[in-house]
C-alpha atoms as a PDB file:
ATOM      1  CA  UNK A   1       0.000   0.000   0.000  1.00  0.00           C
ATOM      2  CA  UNK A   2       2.666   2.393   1.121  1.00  0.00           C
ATOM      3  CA  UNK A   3       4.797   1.456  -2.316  1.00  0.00           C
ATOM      4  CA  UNK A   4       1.014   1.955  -4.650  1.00  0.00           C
ATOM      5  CA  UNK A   5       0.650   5.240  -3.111  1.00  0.00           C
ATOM      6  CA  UNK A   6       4.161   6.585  -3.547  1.00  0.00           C
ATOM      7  CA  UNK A   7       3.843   5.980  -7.208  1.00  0.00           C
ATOM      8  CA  UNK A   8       0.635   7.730  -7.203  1.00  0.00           C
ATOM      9  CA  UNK A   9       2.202  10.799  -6.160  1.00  0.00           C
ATOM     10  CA  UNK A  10       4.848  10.650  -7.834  1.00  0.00           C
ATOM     11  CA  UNK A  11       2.412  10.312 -10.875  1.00  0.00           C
ATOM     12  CA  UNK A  12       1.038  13.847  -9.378  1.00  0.00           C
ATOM     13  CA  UNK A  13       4.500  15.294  -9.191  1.00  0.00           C
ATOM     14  CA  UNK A  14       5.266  14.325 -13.128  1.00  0.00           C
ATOM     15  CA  UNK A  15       1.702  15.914 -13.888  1.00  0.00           C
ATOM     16  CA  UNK A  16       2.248  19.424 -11.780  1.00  0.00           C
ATOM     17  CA  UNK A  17       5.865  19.620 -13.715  1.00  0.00           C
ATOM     18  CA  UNK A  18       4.698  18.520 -17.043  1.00  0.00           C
ATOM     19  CA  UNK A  19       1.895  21.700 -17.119  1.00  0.00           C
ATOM     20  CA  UNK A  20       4.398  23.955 -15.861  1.00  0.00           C
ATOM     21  CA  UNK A  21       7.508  22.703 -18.876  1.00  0.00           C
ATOM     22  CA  UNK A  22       6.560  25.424 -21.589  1.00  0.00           C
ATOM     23  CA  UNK A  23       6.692  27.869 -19.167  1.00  0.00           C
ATOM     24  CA  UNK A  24       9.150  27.182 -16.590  1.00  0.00           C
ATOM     25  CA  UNK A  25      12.424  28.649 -17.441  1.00  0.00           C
ATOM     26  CA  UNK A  26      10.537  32.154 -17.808  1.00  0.00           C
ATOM     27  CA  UNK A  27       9.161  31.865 -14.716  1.00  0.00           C
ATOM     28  CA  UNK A  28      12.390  31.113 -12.971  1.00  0.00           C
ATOM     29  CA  UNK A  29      15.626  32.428 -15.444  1.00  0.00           C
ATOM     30  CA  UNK A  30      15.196  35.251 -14.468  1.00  0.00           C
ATOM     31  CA  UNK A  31      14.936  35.232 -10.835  1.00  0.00           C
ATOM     32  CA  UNK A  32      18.171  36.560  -9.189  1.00  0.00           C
ATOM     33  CA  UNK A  33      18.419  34.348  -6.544  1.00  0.00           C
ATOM     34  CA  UNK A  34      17.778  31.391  -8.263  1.00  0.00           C
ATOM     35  CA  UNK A  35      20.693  31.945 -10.474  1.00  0.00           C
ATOM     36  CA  UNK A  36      23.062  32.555  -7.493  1.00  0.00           C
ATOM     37  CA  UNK A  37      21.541  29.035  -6.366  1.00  0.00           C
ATOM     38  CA  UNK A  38      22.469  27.912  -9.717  1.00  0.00           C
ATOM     39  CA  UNK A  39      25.896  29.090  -9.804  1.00  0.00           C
ATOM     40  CA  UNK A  40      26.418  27.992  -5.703  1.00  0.00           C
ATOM     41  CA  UNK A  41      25.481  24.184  -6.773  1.00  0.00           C
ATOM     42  CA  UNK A  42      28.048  24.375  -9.822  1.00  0.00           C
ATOM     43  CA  UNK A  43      30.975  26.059  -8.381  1.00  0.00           C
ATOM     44  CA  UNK A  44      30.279  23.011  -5.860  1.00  0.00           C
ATOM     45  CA  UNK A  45      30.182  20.378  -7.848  1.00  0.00           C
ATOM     46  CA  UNK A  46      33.263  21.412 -10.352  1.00  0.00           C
ATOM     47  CA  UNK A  47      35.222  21.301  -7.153  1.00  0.00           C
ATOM     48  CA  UNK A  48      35.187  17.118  -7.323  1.00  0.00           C
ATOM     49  CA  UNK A  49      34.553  16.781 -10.929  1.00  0.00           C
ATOM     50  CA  UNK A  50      37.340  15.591 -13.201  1.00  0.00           C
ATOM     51  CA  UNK A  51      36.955  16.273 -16.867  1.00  0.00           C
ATOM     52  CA  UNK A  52      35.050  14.484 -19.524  1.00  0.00           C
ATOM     53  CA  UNK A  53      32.886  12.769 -16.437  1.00  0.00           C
ATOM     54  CA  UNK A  54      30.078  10.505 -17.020  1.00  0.00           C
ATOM     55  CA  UNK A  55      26.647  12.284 -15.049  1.00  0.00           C
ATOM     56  CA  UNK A  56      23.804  10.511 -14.241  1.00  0.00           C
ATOM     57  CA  UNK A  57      21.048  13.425 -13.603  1.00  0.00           C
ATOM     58  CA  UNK A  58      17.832  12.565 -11.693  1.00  0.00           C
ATOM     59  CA  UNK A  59      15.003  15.091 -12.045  1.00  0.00           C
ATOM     60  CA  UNK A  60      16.800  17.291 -15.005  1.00  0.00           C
ATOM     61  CA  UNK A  61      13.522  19.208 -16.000  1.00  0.00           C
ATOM     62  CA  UNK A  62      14.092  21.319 -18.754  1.00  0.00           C
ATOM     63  CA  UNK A  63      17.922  20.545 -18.545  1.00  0.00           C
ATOM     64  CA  UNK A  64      19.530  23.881 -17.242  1.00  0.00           C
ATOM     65  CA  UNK A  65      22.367  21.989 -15.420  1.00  0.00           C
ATOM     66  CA  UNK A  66      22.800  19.104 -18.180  1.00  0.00           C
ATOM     67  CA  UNK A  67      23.333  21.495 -21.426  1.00  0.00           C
ATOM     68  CA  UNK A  68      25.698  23.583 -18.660  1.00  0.00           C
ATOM     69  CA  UNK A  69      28.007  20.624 -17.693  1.00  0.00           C
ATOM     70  CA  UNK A  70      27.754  19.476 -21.497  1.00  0.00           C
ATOM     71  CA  UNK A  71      28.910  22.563 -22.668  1.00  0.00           C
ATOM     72  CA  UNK A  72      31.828  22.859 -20.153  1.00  0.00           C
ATOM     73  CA  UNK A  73      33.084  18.917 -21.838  1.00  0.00           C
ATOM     74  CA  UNK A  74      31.272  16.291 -19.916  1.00  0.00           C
ATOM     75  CA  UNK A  75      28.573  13.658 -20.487  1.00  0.00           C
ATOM     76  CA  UNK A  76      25.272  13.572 -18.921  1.00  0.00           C
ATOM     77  CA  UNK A  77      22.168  11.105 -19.199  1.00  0.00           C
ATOM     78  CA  UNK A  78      19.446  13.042 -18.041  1.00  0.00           C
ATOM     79  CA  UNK A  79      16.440  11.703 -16.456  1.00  0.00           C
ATOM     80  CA  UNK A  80      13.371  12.818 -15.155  1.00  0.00           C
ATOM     81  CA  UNK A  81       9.558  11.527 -15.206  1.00  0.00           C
ATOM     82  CA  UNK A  82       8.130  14.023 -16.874  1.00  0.00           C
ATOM     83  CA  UNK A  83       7.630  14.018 -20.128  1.00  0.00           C
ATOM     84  CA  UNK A  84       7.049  17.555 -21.418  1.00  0.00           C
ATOM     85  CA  UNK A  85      10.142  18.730 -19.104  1.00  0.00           C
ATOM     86  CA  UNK A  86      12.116  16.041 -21.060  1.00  0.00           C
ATOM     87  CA  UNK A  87      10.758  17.490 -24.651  1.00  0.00           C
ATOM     88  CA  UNK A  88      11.914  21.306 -23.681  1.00  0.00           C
ATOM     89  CA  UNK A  89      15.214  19.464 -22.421  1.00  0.00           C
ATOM     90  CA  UNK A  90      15.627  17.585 -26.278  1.00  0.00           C
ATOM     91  CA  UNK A  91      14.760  20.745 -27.841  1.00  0.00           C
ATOM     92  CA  UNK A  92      17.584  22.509 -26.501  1.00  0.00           C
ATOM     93  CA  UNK A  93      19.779  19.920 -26.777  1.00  0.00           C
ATOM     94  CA  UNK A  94      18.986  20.081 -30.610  1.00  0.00           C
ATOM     95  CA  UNK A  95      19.541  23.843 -30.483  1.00  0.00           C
ATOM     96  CA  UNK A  96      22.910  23.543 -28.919  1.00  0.00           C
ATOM     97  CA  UNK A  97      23.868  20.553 -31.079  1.00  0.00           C
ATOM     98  CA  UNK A  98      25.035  18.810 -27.804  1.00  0.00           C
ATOM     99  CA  UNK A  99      23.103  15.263 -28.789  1.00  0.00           C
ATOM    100  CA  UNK A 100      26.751  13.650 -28.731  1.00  0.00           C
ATOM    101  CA  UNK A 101      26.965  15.155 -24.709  1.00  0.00           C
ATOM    102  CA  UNK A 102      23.004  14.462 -23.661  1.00  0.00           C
ATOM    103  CA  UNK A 103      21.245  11.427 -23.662  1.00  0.00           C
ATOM    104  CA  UNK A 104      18.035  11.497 -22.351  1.00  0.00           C
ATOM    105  CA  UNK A 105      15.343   9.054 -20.392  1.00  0.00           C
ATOM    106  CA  UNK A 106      12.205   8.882 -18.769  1.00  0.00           C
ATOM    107  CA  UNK A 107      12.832   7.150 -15.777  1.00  0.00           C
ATOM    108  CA  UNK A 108      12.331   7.860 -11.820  1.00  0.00           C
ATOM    109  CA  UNK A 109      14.803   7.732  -9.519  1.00  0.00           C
ATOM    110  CA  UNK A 110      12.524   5.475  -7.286  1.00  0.00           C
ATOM    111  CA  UNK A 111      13.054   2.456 -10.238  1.00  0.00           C
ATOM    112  CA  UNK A 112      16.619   3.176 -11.101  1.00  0.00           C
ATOM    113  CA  UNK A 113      17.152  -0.511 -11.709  1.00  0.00           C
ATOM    114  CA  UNK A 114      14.684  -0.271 -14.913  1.00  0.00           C
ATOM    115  CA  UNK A 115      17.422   2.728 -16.589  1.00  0.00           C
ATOM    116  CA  UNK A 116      18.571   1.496 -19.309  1.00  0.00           C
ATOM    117  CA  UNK A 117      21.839   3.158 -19.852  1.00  0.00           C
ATOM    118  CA  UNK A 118      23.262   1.751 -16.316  1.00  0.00           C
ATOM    119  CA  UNK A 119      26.769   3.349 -16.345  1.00  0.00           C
ATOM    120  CA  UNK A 120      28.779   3.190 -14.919  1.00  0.00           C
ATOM    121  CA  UNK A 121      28.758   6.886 -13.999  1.00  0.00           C
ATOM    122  CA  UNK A 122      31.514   9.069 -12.256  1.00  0.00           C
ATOM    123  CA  UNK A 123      28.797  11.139 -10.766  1.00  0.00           C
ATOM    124  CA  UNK A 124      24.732  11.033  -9.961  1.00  0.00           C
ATOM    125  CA  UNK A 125      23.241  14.305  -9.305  1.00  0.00           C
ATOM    126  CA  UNK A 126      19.529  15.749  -8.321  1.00  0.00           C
ATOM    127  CA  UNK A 127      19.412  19.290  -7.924  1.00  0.00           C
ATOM    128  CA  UNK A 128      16.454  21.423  -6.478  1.00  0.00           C
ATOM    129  CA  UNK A 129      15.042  18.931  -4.080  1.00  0.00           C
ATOM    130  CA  UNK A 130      13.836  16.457  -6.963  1.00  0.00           C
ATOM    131  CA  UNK A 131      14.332  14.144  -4.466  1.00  0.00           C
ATOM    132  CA  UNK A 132      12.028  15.620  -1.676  1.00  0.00           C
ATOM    133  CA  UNK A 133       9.383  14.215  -3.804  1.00  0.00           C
ATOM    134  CA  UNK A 134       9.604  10.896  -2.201  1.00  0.00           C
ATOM    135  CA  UNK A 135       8.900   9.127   1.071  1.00  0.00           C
ATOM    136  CA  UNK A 136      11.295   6.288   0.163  1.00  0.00           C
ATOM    137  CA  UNK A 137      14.610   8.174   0.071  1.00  0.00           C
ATOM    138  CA  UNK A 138      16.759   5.409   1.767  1.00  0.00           C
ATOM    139  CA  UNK A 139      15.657   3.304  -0.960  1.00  0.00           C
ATOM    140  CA  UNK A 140      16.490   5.890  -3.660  1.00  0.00           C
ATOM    141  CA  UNK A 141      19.905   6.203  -1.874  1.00  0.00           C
ATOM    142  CA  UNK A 142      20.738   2.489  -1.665  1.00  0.00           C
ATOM    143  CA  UNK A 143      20.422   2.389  -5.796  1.00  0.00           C
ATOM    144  CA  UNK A 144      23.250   4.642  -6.227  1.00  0.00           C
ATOM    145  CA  UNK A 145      26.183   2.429  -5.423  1.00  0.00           C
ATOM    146  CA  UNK A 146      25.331  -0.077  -8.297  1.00  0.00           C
ATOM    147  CA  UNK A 147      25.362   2.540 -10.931  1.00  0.00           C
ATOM    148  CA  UNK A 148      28.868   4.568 -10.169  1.00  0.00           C
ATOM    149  CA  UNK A 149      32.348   3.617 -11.048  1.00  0.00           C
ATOM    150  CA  UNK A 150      35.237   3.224  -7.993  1.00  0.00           C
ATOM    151  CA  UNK A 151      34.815   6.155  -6.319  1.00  0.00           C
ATOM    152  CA  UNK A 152      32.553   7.563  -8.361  1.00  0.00           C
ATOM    153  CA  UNK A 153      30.481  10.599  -6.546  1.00  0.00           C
ATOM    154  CA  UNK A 154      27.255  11.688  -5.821  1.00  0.00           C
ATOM    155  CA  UNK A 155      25.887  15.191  -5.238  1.00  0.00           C
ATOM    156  CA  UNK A 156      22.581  15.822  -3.958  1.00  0.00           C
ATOM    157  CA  UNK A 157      21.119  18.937  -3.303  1.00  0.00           C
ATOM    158  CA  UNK A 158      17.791  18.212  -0.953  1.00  0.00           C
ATOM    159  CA  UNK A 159      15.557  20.726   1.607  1.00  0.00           C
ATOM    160  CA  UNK A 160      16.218  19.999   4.874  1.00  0.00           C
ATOM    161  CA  UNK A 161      13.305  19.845   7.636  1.00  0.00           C
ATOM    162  CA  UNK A 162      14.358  23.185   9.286  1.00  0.00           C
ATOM    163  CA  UNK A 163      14.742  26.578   7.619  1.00  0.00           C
ATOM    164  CA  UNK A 164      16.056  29.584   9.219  1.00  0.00           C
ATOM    165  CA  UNK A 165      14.393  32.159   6.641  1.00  0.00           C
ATOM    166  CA  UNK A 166      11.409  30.488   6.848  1.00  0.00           C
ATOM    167  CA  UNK A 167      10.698  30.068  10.268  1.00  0.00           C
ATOM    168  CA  UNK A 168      11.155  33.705  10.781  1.00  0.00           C
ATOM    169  CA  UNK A 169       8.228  34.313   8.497  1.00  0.00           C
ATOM    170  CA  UNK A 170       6.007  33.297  12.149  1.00  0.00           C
ATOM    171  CA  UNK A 171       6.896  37.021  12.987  1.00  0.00           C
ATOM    172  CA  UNK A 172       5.029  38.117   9.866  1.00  0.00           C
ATOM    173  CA  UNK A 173       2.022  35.886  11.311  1.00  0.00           C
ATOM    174  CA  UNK A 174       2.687  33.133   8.402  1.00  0.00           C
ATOM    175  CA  UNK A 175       2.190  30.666  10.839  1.00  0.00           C
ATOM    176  CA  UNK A 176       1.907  27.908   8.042  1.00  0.00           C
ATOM    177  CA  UNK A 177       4.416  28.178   5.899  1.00  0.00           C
ATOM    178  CA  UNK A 178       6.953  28.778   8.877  1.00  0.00           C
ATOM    179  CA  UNK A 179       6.027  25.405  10.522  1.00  0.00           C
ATOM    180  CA  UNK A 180       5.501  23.073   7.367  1.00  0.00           C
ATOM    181  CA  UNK A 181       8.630  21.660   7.245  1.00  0.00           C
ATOM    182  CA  UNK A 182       7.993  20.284  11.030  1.00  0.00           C
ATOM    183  CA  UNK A 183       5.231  18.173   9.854  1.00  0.00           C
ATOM    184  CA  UNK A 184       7.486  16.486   7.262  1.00  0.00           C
ATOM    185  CA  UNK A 185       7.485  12.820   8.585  1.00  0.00           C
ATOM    186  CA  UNK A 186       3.784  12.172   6.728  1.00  0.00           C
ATOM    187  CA  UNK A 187       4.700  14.450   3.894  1.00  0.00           C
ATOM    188  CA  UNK A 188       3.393  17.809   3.544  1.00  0.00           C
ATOM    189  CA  UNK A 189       1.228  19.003   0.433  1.00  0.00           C
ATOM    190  CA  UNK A 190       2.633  21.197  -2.520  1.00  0.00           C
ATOM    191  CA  UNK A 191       1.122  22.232  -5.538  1.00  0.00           C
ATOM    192  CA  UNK A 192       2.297  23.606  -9.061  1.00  0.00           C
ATOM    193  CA  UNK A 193      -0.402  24.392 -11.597  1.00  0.00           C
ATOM    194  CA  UNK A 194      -3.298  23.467  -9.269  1.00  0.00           C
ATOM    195  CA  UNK A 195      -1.763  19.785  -8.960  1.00  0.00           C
ATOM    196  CA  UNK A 196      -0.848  18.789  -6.016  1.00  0.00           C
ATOM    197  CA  UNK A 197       1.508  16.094  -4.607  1.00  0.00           C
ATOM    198  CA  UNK A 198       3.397  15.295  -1.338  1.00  0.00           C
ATOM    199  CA  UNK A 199       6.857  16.518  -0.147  1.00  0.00           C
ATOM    200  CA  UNK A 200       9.271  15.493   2.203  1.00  0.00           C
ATOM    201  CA  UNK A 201      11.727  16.829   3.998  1.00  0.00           C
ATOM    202  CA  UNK A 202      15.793  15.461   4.977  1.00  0.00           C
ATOM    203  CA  UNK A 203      18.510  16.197   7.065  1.00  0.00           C
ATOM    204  CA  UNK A 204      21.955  15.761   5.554  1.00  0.00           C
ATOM    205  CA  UNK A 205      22.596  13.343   8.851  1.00  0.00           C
ATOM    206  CA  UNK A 206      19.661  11.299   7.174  1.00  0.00           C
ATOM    207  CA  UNK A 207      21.480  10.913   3.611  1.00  0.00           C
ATOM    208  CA  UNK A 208      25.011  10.228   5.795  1.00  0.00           C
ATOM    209  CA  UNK A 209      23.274   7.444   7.519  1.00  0.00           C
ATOM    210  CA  UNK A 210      21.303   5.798   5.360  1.00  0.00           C
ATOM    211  CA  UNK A 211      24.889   5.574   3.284  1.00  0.00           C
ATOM    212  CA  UNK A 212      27.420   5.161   5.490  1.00  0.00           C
ATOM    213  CA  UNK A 213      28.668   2.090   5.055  1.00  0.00           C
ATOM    214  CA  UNK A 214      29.470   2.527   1.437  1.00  0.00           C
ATOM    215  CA  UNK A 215      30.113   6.523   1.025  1.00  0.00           C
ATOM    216  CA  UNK A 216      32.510   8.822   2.521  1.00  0.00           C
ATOM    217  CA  UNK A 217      31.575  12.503   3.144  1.00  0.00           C
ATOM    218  CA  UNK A 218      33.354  15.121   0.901  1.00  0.00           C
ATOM    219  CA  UNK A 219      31.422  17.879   1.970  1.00  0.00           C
ATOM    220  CA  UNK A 220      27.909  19.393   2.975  1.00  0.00           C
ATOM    221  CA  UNK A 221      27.109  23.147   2.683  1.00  0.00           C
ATOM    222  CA  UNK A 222      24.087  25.122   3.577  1.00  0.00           C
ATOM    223  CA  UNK A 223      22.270  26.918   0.586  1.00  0.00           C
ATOM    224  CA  UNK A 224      19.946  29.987   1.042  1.00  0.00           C
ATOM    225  CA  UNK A 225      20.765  29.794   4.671  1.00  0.00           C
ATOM    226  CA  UNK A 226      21.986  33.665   4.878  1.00  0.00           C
ATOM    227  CA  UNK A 227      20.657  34.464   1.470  1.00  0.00           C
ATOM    228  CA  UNK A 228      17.342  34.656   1.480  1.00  0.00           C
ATOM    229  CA  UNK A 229      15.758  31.464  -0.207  1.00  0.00           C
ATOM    230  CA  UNK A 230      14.323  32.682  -4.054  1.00  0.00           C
ATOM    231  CA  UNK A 231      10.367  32.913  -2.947  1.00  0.00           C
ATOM    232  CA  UNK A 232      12.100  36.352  -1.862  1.00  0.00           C
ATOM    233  CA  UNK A 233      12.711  37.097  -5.501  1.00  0.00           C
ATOM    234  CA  UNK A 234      12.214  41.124  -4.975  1.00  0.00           C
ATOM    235  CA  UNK A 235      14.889  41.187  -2.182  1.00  0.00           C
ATOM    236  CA  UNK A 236      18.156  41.593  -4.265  1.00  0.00           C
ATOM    237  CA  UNK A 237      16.537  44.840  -5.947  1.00  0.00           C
ATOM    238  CA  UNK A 238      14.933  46.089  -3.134  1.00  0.00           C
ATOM    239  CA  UNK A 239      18.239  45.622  -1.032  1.00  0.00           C
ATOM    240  CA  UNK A 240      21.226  45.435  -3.423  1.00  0.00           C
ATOM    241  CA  UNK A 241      24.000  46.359  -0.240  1.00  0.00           C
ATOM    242  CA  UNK A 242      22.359  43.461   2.062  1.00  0.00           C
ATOM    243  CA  UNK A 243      21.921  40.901  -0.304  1.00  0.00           C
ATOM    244  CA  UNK A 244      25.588  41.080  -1.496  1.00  0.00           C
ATOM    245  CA  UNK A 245      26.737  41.073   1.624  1.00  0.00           C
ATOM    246  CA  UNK A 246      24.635  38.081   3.047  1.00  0.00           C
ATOM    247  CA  UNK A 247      25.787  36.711   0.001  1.00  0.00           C
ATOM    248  CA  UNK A 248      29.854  37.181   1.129  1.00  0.00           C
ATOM    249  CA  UNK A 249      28.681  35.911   4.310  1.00  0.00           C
ATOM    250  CA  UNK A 250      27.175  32.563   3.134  1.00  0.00           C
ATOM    251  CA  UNK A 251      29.984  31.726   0.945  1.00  0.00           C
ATOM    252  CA  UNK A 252      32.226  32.469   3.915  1.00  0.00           C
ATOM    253  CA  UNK A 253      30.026  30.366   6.563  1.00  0.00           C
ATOM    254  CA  UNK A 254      28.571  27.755   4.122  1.00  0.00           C
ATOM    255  CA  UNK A 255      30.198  24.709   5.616  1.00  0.00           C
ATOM    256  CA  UNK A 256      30.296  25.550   9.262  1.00  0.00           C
ATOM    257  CA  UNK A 257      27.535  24.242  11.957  1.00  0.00           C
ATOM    258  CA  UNK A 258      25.036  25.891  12.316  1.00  0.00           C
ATOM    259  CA  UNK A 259      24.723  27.335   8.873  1.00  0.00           C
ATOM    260  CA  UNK A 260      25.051  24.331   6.784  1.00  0.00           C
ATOM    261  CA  UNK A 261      22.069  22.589   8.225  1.00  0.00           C
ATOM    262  CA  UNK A 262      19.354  25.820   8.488  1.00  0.00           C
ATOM    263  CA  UNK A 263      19.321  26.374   4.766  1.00  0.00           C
ATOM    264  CA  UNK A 264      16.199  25.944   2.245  1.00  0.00           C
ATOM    265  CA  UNK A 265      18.682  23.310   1.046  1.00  0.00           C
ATOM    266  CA  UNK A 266      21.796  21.701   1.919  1.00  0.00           C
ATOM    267  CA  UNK A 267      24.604  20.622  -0.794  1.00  0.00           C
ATOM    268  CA  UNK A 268      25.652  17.081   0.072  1.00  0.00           C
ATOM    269  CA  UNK A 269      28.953  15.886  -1.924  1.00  0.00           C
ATOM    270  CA  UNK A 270      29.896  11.953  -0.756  1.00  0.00           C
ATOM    271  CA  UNK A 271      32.335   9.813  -2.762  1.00  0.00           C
ATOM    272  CA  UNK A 272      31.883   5.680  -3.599  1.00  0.00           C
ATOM    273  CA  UNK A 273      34.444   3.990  -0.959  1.00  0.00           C
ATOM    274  CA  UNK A 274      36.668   1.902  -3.154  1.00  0.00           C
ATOM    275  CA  UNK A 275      36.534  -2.320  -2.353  1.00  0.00           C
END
């Protein structure tokens, strides 16, 4: 029952993103904070990378990060279960003539053992909490190992279940959206184009445990724990000074307790422990 109603939201989840693909990257390009987000998660990741690397991307949407790592020489298979995200994703892959640097799948990273290009990869990646859309995140987890080379990586970037900018809103009387993430362990309802679907939240101590035994930790940073997270898209303009400066002040204080566990996400970075 648990597994039948799982797939049913994740159904939802594929439906809410495939109504939202034509329209997606002008609702969000353009957002300043989501590009710094962008650009945080990239400078990370090029940090373990080594060149011409084989990426396996979960939840790629309309392919932002795969045509950017194609473009700077690597290989990506990019997956995701929805369907229309995948089409805008081919289009520009077309566009860019990058179809010898992105394959493409429908497939969900709940049933990786059904992918058909297996790898192995030097890196599996989910960016923007992709992978918040599951109760059965341990499972998702335990998949990875089969599918990367000897110390291959992975880098995950996931909300957590407490977020400092958010739970401030409570002052402003938004009593719900400041608590939300406190009611995680049942899921907590989101919507996107009047479809809704289930979220959950995880700690980076959850993803360390649940792969302990065959990862190592490279690194974990807080993102939009000082910056304001990107529902706050009028702040940089409104407050140019302060947002560059909490900007200098995350990248300073990104990897440091308490900062990189009271984000709206957390960076997670662990490598494949050779045999």
């Amino acid at each position: 029952m648990r597994s039948t109603a799982y797939n049913i939201n994740e159904q939802q989840a594929a439906e809410a993103f495939n109504k939202q693909s034509s329209v997606f990257d002008a609702i969000y390009s353009p957002n300043v904070i989501i590009q710094y987000k962008r650009e945080r998660v990239r400078r990370h990741v090029e940090k373990f990378l080594k060149r011409e690397s084989k990426i396996l991307e979960l939840n790629a949407g309309t392919g932002e990060d795969a045509i950017y790592f194609a473009m700077k020489g690597h290989y990506v298979h990019a997956t995701d279960i929805a369907e229309e995200m995948q089409n805008v994703l081919k289009q520009k892959v077309a566009e860019k003539n990058l179809q010898s640097r992105v394959t493409t799948e429908i497939c969900s990273f709940n049933h990786l053992e059904s992918l058909h290009q297996k790898g192995h990869y030097d890196l599996i990646f989910s960016n923007f909490a992709g992978l918040n859309c599951t109760g059965d995140l341990d499972k998702v987890l335990q998949s990875f190992s089969a599918l990367l080379k000897q110390n291959g990586l992975i880098t995950l970037v996931i909300m957590p279940r407490f977020c400092l900018w958010e739970f401030l809103l409570f002052i402003r009387g938004n009593f719900k959206t400041a608590f939300r993430r406190f009611k995680s362990r049942n899921g907590v309802a989101a919507h996107i184009e009047g479809t809704y679907f289930t979220c959950w939240y995880y700690s980076s101590a959850f993803v360390e445990r649940c792969l302990k035994n065959e990862f190592d930790v490279l690194s974990v940073e807080g993102l939009c724990t000082i910056v304001p997270p990107s529902y706050f898209e009028n702040f940089p303009s409104k407050h140019p000074h302060l947002y560059e400066w909490l900007q200098k002040a995350e990248n300073k204080l990104k990897s440091t307790w308490p900062w990189k566990n009271t984000g709206d996400y957390f960076i997670i970075t662990m490598r494949k422990k050779s045999n």
